[in-house]
N, C-alpha and C. Protein backbone atom coordinates (compact mmCIF):
# COMPACT_ATOMS: atom_id res chain seq x y z
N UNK A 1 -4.21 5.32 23.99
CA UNK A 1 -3.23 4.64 23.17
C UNK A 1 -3.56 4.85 21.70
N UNK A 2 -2.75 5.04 21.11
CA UNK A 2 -2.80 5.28 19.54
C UNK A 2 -3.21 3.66 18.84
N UNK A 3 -3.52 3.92 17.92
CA UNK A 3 -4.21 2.83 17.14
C UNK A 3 -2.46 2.18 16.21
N UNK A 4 -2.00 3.13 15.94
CA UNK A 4 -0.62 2.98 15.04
C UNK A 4 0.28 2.18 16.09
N UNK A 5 0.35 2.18 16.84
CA UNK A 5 1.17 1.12 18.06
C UNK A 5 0.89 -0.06 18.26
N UNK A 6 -0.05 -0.59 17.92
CA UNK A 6 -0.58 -2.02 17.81
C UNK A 6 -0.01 -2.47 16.04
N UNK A 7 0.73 -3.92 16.66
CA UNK A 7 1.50 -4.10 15.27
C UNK A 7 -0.29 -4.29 14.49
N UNK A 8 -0.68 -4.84 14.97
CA UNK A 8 -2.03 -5.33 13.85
C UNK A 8 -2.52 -4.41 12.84
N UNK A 9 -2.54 -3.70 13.78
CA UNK A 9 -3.50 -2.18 13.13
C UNK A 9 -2.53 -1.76 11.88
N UNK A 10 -0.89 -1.68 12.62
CA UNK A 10 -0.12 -0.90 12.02
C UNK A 10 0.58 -1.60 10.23
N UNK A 11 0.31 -3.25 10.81
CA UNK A 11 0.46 -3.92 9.59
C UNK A 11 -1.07 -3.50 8.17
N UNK A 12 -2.18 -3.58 9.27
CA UNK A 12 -3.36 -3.92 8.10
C UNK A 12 -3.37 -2.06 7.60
N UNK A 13 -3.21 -0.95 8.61
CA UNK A 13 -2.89 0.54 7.38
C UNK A 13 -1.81 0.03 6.52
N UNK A 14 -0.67 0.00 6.73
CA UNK A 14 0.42 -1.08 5.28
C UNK A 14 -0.41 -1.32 4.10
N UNK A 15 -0.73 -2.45 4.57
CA UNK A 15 -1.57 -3.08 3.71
C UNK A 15 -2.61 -2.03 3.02
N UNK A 16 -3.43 -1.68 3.18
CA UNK A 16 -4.18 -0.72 2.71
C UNK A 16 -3.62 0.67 2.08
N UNK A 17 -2.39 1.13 2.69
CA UNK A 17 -2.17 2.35 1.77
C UNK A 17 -1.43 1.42 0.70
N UNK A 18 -0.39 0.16 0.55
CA UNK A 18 -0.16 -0.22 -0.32
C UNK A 18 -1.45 -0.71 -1.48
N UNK A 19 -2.58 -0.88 -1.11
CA UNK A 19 -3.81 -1.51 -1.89
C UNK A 19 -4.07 0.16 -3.18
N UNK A 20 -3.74 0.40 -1.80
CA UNK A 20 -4.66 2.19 -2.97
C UNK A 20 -3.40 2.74 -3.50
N UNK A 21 -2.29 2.55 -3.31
CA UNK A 21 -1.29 2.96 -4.14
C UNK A 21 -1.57 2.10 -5.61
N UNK A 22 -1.69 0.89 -5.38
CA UNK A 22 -1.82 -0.09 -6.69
C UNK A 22 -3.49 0.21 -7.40
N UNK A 23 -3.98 0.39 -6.82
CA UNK A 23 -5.28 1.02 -7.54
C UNK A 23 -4.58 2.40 -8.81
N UNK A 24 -4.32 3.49 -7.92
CA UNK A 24 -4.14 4.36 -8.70
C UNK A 24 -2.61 4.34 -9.67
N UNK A 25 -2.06 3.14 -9.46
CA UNK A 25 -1.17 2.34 -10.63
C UNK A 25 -2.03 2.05 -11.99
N UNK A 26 -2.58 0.75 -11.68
CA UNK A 26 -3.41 0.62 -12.14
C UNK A 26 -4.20 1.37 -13.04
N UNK A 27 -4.84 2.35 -12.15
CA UNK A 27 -5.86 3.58 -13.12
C UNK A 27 -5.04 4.39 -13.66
N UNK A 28 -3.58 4.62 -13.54
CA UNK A 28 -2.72 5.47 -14.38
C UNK A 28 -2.72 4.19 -15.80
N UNK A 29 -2.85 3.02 -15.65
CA UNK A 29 -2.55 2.11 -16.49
C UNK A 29 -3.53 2.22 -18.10
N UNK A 30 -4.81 2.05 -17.09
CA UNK A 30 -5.59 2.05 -18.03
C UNK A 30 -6.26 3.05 -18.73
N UNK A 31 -5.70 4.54 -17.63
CA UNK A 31 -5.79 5.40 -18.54
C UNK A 31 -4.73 5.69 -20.03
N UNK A 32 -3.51 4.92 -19.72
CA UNK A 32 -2.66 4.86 -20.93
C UNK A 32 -3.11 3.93 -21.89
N UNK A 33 -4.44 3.50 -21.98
CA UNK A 33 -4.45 2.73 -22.96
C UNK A 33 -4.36 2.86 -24.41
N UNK A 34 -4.29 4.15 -24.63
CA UNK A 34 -3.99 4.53 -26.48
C UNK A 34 -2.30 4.84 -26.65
N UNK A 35 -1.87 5.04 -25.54
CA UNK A 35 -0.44 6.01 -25.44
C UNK A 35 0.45 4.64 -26.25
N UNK A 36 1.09 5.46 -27.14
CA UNK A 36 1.86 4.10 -28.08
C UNK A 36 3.09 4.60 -26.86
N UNK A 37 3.72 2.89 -27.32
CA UNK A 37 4.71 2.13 -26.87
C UNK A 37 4.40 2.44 -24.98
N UNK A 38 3.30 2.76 -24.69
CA UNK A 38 3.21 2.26 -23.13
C UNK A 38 3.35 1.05 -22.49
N UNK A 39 3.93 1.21 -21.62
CA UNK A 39 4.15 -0.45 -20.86
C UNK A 39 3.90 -0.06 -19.38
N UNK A 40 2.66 -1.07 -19.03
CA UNK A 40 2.06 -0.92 -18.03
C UNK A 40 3.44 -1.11 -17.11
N UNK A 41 2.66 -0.41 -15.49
CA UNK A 41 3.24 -0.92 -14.29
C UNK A 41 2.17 -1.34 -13.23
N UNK A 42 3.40 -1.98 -12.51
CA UNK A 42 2.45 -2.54 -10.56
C UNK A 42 3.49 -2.53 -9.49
N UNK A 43 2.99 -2.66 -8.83
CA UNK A 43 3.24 -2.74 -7.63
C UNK A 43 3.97 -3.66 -7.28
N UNK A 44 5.23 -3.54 -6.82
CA UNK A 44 5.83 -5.27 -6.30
C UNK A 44 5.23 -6.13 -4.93
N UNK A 45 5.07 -6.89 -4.88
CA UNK A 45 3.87 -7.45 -3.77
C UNK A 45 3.98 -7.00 -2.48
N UNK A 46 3.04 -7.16 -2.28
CA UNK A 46 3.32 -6.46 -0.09
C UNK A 46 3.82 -7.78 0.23
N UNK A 47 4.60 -7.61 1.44
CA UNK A 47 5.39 -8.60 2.02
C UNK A 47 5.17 -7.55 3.64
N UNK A 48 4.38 -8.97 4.24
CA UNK A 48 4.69 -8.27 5.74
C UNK A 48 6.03 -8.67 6.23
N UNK A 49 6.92 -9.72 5.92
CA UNK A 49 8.10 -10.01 6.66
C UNK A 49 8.45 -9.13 6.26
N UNK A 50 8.45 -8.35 4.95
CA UNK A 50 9.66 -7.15 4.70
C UNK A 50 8.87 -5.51 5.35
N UNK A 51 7.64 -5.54 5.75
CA UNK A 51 6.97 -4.37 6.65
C UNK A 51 7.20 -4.47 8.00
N UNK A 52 7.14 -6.10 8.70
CA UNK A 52 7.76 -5.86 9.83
C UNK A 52 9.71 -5.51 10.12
N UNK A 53 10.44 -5.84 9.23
CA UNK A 53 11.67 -5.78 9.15
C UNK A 53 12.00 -4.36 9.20
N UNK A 54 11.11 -3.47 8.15
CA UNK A 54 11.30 -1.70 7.92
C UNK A 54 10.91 -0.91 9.19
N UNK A 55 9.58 -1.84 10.18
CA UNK A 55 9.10 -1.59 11.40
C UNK A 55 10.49 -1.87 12.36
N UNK A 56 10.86 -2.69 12.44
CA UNK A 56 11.71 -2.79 13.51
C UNK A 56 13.07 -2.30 13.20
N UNK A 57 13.44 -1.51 12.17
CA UNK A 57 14.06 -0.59 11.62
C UNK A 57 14.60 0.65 11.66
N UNK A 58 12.73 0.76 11.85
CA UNK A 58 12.70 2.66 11.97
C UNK A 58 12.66 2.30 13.42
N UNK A 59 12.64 0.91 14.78
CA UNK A 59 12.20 1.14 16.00
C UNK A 59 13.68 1.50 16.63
N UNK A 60 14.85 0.72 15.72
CA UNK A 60 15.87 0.62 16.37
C UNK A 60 16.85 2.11 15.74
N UNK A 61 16.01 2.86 15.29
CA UNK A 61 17.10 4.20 14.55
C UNK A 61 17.78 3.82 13.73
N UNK A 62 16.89 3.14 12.53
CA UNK A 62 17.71 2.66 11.43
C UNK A 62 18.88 2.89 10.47
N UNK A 63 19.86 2.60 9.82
CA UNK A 63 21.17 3.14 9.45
C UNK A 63 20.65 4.27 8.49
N UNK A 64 20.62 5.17 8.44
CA UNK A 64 20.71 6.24 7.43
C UNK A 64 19.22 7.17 7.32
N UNK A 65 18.09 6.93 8.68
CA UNK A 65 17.19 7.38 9.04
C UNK A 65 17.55 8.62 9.69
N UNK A 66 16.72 9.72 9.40
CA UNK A 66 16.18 10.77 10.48
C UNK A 66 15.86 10.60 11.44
N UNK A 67 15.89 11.29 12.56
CA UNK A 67 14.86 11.16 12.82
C UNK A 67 13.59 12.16 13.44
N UNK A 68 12.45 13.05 13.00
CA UNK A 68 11.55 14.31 13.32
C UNK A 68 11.58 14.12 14.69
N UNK A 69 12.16 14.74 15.52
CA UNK A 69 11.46 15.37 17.16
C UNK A 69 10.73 15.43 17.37
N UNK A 70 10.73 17.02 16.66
CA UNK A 70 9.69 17.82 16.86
C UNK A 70 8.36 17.79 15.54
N UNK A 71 7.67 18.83 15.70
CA UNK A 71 6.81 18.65 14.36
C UNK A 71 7.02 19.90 13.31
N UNK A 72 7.90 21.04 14.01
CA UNK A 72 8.51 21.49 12.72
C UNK A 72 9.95 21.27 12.11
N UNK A 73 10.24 20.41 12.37
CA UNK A 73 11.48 19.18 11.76
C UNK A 73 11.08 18.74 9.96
N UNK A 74 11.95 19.51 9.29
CA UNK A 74 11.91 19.38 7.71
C UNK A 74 11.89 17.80 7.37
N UNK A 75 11.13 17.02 6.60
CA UNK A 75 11.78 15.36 5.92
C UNK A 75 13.18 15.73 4.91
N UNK A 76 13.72 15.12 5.00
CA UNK A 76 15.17 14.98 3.95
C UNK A 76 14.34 14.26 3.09
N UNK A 77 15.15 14.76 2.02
CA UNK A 77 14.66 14.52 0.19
C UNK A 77 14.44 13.30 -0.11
N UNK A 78 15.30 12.55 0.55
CA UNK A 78 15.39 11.22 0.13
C UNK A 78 14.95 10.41 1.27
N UNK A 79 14.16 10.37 2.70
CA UNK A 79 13.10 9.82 3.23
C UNK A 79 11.73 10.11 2.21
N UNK A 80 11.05 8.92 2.66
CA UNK A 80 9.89 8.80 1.76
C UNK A 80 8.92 9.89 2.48
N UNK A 81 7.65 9.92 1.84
CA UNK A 81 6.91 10.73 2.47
C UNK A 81 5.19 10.44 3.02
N UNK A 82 4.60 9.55 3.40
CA UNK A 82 3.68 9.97 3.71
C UNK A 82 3.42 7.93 3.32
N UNK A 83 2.40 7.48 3.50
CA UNK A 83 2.29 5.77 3.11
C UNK A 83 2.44 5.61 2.04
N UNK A 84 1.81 5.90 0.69
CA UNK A 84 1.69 5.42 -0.18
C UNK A 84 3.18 5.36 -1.09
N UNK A 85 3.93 6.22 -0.48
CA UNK A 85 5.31 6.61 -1.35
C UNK A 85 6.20 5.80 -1.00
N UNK A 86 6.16 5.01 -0.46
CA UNK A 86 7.22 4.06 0.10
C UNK A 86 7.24 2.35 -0.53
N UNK A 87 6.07 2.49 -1.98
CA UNK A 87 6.01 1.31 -2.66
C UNK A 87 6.77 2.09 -3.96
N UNK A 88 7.51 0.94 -4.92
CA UNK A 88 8.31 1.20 -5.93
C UNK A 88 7.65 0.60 -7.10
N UNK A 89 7.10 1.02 -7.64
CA UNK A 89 6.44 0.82 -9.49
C UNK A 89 7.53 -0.37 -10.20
N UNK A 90 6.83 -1.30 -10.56
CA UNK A 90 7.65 -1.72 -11.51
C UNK A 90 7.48 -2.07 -12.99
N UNK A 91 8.54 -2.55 -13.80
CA UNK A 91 7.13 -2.40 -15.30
C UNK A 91 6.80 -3.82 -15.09
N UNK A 92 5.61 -3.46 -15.85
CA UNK A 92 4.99 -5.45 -15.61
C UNK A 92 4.33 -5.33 -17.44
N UNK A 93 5.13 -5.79 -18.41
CA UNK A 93 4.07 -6.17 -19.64
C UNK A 93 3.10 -6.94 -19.72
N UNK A 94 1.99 -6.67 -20.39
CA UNK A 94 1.07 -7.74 -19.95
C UNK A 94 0.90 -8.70 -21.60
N UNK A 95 0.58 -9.51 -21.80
CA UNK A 95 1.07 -10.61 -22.55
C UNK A 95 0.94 -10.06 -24.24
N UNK A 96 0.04 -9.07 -23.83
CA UNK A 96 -0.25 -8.87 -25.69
C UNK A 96 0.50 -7.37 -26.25
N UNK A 97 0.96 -6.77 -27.11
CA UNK A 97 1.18 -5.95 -27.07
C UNK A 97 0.60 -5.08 -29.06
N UNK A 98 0.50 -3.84 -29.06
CA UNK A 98 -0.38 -3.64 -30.38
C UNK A 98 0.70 -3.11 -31.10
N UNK A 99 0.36 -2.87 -32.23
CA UNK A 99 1.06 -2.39 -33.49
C UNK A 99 1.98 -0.86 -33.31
N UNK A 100 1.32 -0.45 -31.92
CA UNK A 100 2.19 1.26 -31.97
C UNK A 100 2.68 0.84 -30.55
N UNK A 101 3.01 -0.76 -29.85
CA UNK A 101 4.00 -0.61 -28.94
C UNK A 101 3.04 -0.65 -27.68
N UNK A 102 1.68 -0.25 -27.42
CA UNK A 102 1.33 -0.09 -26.43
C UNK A 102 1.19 -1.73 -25.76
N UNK A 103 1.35 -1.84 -24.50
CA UNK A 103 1.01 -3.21 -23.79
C UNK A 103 0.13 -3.11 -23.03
N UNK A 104 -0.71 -2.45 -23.02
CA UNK A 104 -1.81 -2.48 -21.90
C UNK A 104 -2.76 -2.98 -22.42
N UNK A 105 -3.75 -4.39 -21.59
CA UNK A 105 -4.63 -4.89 -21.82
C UNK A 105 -5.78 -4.85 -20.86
N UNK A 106 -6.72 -4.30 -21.50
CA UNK A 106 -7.91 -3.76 -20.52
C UNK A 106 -8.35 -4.93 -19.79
N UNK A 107 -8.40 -6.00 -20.33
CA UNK A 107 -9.03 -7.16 -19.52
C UNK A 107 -7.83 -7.73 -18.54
N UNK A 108 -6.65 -7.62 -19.04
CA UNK A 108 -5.59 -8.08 -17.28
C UNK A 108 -5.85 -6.80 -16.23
N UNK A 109 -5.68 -5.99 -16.87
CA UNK A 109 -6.09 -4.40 -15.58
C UNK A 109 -7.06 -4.57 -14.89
N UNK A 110 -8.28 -5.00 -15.65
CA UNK A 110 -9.47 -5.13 -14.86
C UNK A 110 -9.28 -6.04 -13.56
N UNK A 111 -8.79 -7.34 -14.02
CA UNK A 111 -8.48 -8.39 -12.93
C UNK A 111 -7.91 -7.90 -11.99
N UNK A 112 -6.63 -6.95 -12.59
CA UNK A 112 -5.85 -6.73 -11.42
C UNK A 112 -6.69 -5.63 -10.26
N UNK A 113 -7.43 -5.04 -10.83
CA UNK A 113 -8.09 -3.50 -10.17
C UNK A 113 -9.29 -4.49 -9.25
N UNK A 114 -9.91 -5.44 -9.68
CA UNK A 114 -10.93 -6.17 -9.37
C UNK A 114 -10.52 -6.89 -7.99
N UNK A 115 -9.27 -7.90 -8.08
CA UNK A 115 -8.38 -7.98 -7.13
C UNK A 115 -8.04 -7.16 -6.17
N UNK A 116 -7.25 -5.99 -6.73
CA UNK A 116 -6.95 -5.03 -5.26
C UNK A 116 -8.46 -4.56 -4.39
N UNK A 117 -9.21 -4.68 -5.27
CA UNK A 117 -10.27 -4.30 -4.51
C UNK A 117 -10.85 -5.44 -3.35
N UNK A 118 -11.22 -6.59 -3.78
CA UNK A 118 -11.36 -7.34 -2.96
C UNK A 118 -10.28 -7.47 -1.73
N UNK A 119 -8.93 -7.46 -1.98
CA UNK A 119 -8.09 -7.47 -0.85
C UNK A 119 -8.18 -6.23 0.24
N UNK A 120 -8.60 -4.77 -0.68
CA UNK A 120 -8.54 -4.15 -0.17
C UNK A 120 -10.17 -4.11 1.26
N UNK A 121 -11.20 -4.52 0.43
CA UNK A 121 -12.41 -5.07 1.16
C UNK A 121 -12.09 -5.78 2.06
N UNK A 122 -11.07 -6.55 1.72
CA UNK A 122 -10.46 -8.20 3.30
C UNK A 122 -10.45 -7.13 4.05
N UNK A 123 -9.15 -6.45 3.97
CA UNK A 123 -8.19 -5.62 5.14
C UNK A 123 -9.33 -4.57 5.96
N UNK A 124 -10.42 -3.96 5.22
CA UNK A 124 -11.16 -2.97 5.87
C UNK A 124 -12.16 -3.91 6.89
N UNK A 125 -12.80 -5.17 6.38
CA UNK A 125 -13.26 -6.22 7.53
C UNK A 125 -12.46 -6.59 8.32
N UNK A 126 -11.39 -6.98 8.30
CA UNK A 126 -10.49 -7.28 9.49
C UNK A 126 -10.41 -6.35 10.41
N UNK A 127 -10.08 -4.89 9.77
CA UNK A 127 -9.78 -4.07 10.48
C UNK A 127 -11.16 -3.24 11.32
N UNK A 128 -11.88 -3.13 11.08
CA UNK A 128 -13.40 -2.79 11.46
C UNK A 128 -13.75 -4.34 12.75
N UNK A 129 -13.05 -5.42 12.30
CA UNK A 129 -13.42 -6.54 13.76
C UNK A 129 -12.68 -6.37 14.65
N UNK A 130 -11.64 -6.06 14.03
CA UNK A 130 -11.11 -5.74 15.09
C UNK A 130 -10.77 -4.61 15.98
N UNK A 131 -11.42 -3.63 15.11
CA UNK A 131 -11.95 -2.67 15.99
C UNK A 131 -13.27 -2.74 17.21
N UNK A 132 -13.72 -3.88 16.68
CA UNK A 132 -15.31 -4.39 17.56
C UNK A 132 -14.66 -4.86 19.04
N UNK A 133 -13.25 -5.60 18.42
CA UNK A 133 -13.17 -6.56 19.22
C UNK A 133 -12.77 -5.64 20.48
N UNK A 134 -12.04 -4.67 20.09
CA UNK A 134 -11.27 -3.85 21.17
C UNK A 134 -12.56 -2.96 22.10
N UNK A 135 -13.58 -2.59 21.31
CA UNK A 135 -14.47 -1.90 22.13
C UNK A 135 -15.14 -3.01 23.13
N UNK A 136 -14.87 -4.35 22.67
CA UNK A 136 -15.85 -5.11 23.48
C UNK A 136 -15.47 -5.02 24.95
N UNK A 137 -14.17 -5.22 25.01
CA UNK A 137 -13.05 -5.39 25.75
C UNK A 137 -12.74 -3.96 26.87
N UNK A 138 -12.90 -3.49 25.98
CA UNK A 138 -12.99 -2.08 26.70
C UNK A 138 -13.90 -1.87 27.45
N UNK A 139 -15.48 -2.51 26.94
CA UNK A 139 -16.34 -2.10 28.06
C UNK A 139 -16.66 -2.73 29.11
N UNK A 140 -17.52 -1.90 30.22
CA UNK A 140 -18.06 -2.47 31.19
C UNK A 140 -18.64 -4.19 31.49
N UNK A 141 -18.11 -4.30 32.07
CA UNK A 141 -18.58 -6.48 32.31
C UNK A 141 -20.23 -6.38 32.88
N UNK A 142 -21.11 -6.79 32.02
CA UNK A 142 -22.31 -6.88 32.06
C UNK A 142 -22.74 -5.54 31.41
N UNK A 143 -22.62 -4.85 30.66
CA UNK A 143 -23.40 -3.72 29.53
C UNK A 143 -23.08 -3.63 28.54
């Protein structure tokens, strides 16, 4: 059995390619920190009601979905491509802004990068127990 078929699994990868999409938001962020009139972006929040909704979506042949057969089956332009592409940037100013326009503030970035990281740390413990949990289960009764 595939690991991607279990909603659990399939919610906490979600979660995680959305974590590292917002990382490298983020690090696009703070690498703009001299770029006049930059205005940071993020990530709009993960929402599992709206990951399970897109899940049971793509289960039911969703309105205006592909769908690949086979595996040399082209993606159409406008299906997303791969996890991380399926989150939408948004601008987020952050409270201060400098004399040539730029809004990026190294100390909200940090929080925010500091943050995804820890969440992203939750999701890899969860997901690692519950990987324990399944081998336990799996094995032999008494070894």
């Amino acid at each position: 059995m595939d690991l991607a078929q279990i909603p659990l699994f399939a919610m906490l990868r979600g979660r995680m390619g959305y974590l590292s999409e917002r990382q490298k938001v983020i690090a696009e962020n703070v690498a703009n920190t001299d770029t006049a009139r930059f205005v940071p972006n993020d990530l709009k929040p993960f929402s599992f009601d709206a990951t399970m909704q897109a899940q049971k979506m793509a289960q039911a042949g969703g309105a205006g979905t592909m769908a690949a057969t086979q595996a040399g089956h082209m993606t159409p332009p406008n299906q997303s491509k791969g996890i991380g592409s399926q989150y939408k940037t948004k601008r987020s100013p952050d409270s201060e802004t400098t004399l040539n326009g730029n809004a990026v503030v190294l100390e909200e970035e940090m929080i925010k990068m500091s943050e995804a990281r820890m969440d992203y740390d939750a999701a890899i413990s969860f997901y690692q127990k519950s990987m324990n949990i399944l081998r336990m289960a799996a094995r032999k009764p008494g070894s």
